[in-house]
Protein backbone atom coordinates (compact mmCIF):
# COMPACT_ATOMS: atom_id res chain seq x y z
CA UNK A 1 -96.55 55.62 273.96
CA UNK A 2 -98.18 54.85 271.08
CA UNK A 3 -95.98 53.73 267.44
CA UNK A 4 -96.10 55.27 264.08
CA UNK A 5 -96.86 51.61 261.90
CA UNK A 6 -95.14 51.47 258.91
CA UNK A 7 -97.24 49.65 256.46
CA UNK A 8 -95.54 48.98 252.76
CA UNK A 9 -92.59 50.14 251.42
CA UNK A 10 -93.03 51.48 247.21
CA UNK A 11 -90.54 51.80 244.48
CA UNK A 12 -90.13 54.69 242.78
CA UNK A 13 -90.32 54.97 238.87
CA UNK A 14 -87.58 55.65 236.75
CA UNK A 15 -88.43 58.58 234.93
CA UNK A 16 -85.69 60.55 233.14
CA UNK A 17 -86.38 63.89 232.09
CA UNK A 18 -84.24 64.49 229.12
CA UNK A 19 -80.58 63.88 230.27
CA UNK A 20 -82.14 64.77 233.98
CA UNK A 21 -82.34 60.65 235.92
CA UNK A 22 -85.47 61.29 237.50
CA UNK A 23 -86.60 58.97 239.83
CA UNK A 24 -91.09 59.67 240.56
CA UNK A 25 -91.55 58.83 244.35
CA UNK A 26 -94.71 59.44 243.63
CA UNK A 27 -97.91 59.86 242.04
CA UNK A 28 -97.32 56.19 240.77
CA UNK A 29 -99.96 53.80 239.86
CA UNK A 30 -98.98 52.21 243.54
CA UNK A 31 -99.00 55.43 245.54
CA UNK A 32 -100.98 58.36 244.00
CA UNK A 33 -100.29 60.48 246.48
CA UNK A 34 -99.57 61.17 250.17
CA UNK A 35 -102.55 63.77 251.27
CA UNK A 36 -101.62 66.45 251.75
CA UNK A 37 -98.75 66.06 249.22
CA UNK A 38 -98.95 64.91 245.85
CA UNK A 39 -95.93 64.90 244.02
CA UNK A 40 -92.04 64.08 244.87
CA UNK A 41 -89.53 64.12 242.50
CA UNK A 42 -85.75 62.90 243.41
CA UNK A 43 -83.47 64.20 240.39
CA UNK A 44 -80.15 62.68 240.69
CA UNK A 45 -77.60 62.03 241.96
CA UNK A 46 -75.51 62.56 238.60
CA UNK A 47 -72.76 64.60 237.43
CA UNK A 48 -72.91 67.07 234.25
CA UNK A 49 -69.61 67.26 232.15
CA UNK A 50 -68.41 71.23 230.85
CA UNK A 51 -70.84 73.02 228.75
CA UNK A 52 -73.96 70.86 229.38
CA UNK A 53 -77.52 71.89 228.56
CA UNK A 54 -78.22 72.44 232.64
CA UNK A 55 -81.78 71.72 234.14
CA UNK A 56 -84.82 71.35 231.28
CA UNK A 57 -87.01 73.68 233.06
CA UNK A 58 -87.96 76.33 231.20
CA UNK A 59 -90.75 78.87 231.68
CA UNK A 60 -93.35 76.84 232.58
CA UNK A 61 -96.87 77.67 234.58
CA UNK A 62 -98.54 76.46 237.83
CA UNK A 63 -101.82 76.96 239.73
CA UNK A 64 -103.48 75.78 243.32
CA UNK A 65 -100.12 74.19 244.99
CA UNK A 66 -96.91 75.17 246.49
CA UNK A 67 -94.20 73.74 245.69
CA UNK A 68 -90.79 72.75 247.61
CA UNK A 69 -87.28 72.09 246.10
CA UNK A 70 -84.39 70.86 248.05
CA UNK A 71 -80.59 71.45 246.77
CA UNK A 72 -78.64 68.62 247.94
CA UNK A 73 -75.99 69.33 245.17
CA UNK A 74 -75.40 72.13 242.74
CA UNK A 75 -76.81 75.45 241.94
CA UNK A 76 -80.61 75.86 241.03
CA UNK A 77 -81.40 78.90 239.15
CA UNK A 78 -85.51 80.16 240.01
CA UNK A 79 -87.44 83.09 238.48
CA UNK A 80 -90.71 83.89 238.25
CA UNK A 81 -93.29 86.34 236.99
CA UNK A 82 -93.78 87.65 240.54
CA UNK A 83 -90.07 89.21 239.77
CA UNK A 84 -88.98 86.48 242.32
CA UNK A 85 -85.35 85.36 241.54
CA UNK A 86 -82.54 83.37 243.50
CA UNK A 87 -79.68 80.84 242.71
CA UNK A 88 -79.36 78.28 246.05
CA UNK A 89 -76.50 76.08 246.34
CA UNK A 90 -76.17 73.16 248.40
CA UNK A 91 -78.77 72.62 251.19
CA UNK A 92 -80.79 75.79 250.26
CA UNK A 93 -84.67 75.54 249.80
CA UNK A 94 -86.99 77.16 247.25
CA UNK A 95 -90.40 77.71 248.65
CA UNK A 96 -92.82 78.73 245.58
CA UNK A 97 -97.04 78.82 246.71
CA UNK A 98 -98.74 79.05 242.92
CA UNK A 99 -101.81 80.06 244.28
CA UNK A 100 -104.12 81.86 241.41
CA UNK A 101 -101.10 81.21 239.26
CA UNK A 102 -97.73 81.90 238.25
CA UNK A 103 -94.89 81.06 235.35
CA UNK A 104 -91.29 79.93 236.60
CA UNK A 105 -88.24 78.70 235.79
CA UNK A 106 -85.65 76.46 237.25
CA UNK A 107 -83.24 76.22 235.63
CA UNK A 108 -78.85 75.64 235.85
CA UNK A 109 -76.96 79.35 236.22
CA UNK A 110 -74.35 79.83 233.45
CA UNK A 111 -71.14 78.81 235.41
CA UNK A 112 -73.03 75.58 236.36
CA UNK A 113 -73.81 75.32 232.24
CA UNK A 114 -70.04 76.13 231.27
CA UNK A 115 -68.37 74.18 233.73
CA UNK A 116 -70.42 71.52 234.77
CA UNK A 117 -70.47 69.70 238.17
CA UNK A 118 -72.66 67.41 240.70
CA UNK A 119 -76.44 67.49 240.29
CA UNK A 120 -79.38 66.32 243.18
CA UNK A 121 -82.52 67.94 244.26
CA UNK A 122 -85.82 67.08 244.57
CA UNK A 123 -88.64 68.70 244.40
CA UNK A 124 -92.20 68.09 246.70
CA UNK A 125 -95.47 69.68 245.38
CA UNK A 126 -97.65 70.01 248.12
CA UNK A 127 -101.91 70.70 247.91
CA UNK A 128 -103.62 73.78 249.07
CA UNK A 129 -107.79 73.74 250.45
CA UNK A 130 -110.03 75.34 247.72
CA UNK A 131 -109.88 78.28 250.17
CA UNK A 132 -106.34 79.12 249.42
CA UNK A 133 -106.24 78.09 245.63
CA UNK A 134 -106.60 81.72 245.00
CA UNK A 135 -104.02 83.31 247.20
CA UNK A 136 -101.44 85.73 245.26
CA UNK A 137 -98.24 83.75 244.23
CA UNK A 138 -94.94 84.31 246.33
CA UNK A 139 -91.67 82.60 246.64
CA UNK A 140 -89.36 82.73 249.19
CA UNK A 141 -85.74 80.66 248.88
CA UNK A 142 -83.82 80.15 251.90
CA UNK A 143 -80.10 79.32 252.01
CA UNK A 144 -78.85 76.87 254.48
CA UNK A 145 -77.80 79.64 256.72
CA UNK A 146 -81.28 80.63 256.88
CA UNK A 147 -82.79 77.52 258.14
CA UNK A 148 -83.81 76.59 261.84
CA UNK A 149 -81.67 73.88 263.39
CA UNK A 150 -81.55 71.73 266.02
CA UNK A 151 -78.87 69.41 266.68
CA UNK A 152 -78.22 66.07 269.02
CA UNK A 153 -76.03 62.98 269.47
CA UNK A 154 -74.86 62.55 265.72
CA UNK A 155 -77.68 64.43 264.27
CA UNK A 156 -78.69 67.90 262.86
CA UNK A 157 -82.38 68.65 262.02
CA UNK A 158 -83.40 71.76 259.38
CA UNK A 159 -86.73 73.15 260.01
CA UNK A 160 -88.30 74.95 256.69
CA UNK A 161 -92.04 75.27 258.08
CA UNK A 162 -93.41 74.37 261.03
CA UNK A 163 -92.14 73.99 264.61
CA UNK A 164 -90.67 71.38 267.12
CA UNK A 165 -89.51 71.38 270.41
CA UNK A 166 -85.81 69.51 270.46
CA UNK A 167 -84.83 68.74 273.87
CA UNK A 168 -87.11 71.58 275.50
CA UNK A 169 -86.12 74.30 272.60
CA UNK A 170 -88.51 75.24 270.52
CA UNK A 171 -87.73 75.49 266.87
CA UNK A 172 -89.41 76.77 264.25
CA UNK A 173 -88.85 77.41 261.06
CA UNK A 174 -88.48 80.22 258.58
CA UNK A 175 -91.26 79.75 256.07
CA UNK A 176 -95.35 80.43 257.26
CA UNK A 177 -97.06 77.49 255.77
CA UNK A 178 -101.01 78.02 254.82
CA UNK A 179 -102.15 74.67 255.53
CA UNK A 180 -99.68 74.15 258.64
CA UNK A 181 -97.31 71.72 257.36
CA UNK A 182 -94.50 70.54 258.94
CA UNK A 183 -91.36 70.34 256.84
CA UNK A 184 -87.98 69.58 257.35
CA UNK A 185 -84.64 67.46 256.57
CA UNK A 186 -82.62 65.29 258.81
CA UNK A 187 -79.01 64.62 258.60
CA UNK A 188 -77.57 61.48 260.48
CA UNK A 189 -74.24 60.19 260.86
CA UNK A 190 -73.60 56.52 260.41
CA UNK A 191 -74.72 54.61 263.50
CA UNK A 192 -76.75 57.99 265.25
CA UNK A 193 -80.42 57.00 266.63
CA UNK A 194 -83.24 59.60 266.23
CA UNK A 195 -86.13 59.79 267.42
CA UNK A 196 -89.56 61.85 266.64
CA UNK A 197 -92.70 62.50 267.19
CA UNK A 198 -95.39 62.28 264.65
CA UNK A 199 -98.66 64.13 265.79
CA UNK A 200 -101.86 61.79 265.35
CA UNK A 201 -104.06 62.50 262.23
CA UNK A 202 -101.14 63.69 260.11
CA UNK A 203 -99.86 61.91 256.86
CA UNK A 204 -96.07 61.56 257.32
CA UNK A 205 -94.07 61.99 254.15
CA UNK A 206 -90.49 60.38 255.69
CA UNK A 207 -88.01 59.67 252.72
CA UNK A 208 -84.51 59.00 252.46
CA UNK A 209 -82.17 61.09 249.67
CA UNK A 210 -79.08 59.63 250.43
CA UNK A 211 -77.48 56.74 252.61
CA UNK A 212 -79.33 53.78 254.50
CA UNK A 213 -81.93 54.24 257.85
CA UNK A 214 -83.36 51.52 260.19
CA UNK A 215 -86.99 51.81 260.51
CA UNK A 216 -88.21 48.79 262.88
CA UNK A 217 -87.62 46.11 260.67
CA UNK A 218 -87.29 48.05 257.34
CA UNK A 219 -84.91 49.14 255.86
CA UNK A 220 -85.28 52.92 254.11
CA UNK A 221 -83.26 53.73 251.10
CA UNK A 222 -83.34 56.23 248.43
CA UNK A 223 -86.06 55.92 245.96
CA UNK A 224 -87.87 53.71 247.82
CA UNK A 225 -91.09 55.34 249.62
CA UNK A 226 -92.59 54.25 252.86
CA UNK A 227 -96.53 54.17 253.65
CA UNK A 228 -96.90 54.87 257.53
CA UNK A 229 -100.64 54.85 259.08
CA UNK A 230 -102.21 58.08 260.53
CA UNK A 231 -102.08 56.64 264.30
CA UNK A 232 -99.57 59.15 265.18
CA UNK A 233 -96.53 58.63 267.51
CA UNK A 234 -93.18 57.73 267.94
CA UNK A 235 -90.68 56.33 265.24
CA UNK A 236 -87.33 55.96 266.12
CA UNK A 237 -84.70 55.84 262.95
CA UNK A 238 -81.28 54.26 263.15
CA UNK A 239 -78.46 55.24 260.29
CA UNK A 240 -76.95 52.21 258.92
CA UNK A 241 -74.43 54.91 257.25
CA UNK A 242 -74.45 58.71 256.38
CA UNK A 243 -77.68 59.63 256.02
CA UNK A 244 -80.32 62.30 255.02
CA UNK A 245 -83.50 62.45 255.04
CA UNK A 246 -87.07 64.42 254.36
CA UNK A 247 -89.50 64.54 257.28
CA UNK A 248 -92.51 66.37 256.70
CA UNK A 249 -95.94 65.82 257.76
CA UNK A 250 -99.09 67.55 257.10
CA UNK A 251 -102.87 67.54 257.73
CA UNK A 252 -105.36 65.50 254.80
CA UNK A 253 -106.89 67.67 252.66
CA UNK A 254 -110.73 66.08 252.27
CA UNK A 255 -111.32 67.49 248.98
CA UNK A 256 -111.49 66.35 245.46
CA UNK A 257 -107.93 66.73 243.59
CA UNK A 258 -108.39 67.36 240.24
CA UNK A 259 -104.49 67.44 238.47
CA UNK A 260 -103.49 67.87 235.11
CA UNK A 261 -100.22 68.73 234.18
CA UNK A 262 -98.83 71.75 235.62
CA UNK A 263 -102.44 72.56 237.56
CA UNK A 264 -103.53 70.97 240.76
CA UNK A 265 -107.45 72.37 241.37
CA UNK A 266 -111.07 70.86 242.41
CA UNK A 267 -113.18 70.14 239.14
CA UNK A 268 -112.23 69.47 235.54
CA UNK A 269 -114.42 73.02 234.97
CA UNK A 270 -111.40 75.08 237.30
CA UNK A 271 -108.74 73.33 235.17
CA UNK A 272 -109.58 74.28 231.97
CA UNK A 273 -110.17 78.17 233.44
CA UNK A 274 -106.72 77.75 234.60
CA UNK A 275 -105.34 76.80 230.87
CA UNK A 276 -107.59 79.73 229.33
CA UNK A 277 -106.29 81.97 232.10
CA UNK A 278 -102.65 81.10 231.27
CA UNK A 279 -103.14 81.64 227.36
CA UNK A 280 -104.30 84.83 227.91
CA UNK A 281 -101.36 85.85 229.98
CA UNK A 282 -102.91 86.42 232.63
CA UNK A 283 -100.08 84.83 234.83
CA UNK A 284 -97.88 86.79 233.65
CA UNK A 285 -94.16 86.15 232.30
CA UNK A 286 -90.70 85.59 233.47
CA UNK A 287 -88.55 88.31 232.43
């Protein structure tokens, strides 16, 4: 059977968002995106001492993505002007689709502000087709009770979106994605061998948040992403120590992307609409 081919290996950049160590898997001038997804974010780890500032993410707006936000550690506060609202804890997952556009926030709960604690997430923006840029906005959050799982020799494996069959068990998992994308985490104890298989055509987006994975030759850390070719098959992952890990894959998108700051659309013309339609309040507010 054909071998998923792992062909580079790219540094993230350090990019600290106010007292937030942010770590940009990517876009970067070396990997501008993964198609279908186009932005990963690993915040942390760190820890946040008693009455701290929390997360810097105020009301903000988006437009023609989803987004996905895994908790590894801490509490994540989201609302929205959809009148969606949810704290998650450790190994929740928010699930936002912008669509035509909404305004969010994400941002530390008060206990979390007053006390203080451990702090890692990261968050994956992922594209939508032109056809689905101007689907309503939802959310949905699911909390780690809530999440499909499948489990073998020294391994458990989280299904958000998408389905797998694990041993001759079909899983699938709680969120319906538009563009059919896989998505998922992996948790490995030290020494545990896993295996997968990646379906030809799709762009695997396979990253490591904590601990150390074989990969062939490589060696897969945090913060460091690897570029796989679209051939499809099997990989086969060995855990050098504790480990967990992002495995999503998705379908290319063969359309222009056309990003600028909070908006991910087709033309320049779409996003400056999308700025005049978020002036005008037409997105709405977080209350």
């Amino acid at each position: 059977m054909a071998t998923s081919t792992l062909l580079r290996l790219v540094p993230a950049h350090n990019e600290p968002i106010g007292g937030l160590s942010t770590q940009r898997a990517f876009p970067t001038g070396a990997l501008p995106d993964l198609n279908p997804f186009l932005f990963l974010n690993h915040h942390g780890p760190q820890t946040y001492g008693p009455n701290n500032p929390g997360l810097p993410f105020g009301p903000h707006p988006h437009k023609g993505f989803e987004t996905l936000t895994f908790i590894e550690e801490g509490l994540l506060a989201h609302r929205d002007s959809t009148g969606g609202s949810h704290v998650s804890g450790p190994g929740g997952v928010q699930w936002m689709t912008a669509g035509s556009g909404i305004v969010h926030t994400e941002v530390s709960p008060e206990e979390f502000m007053r006390d203080g604690g451990p702090c890692h997430l990261l968050q994956l923006w992922m594209n939508l087709p032109a056809a689905h840029k101007g689907v309503p906005p939802s959310y949905h959050s699911v909390d780690p009770e809530g999440l499909a799982v499948g489990r073998g020799e020294g391994w458990s494996w989280e299904v958000i979106s998408g389905s797998v069959d694990i041993e001759g068990t079909p899983i699938t998992g709680p969120v319906d994605s538009l563009t059919g994308l896989f998505t998922s985490r992996v948790k490995l104890e030290g020494g545990a061998r896993f295996t997968f298989d990646v379906p030809a055509g799709r762009t695997l987006l396979l990253y490591v948040v904590s601990g150390e994975v074989r990969c062939g030759d490589a060696v897969l850390k945090p913060f460091l992403t690897p570029v796989f070719d679209r051939a499809g098959g099997v990989l086969t992952l060995e855990a050098l120590s504790d480990a967990t890990l992002l495995l999503c894959h998705g379908d290319p998108i063969d359309e222009p992307v056309v990003a600028y700051g909070p908006f991910v659309m087709n033309t320049d013309e779409e996003i400056q609409t999308a700025f005049a339609e978020y002036r005008s309040g037409r997105y709405g507010t977080v209350v």
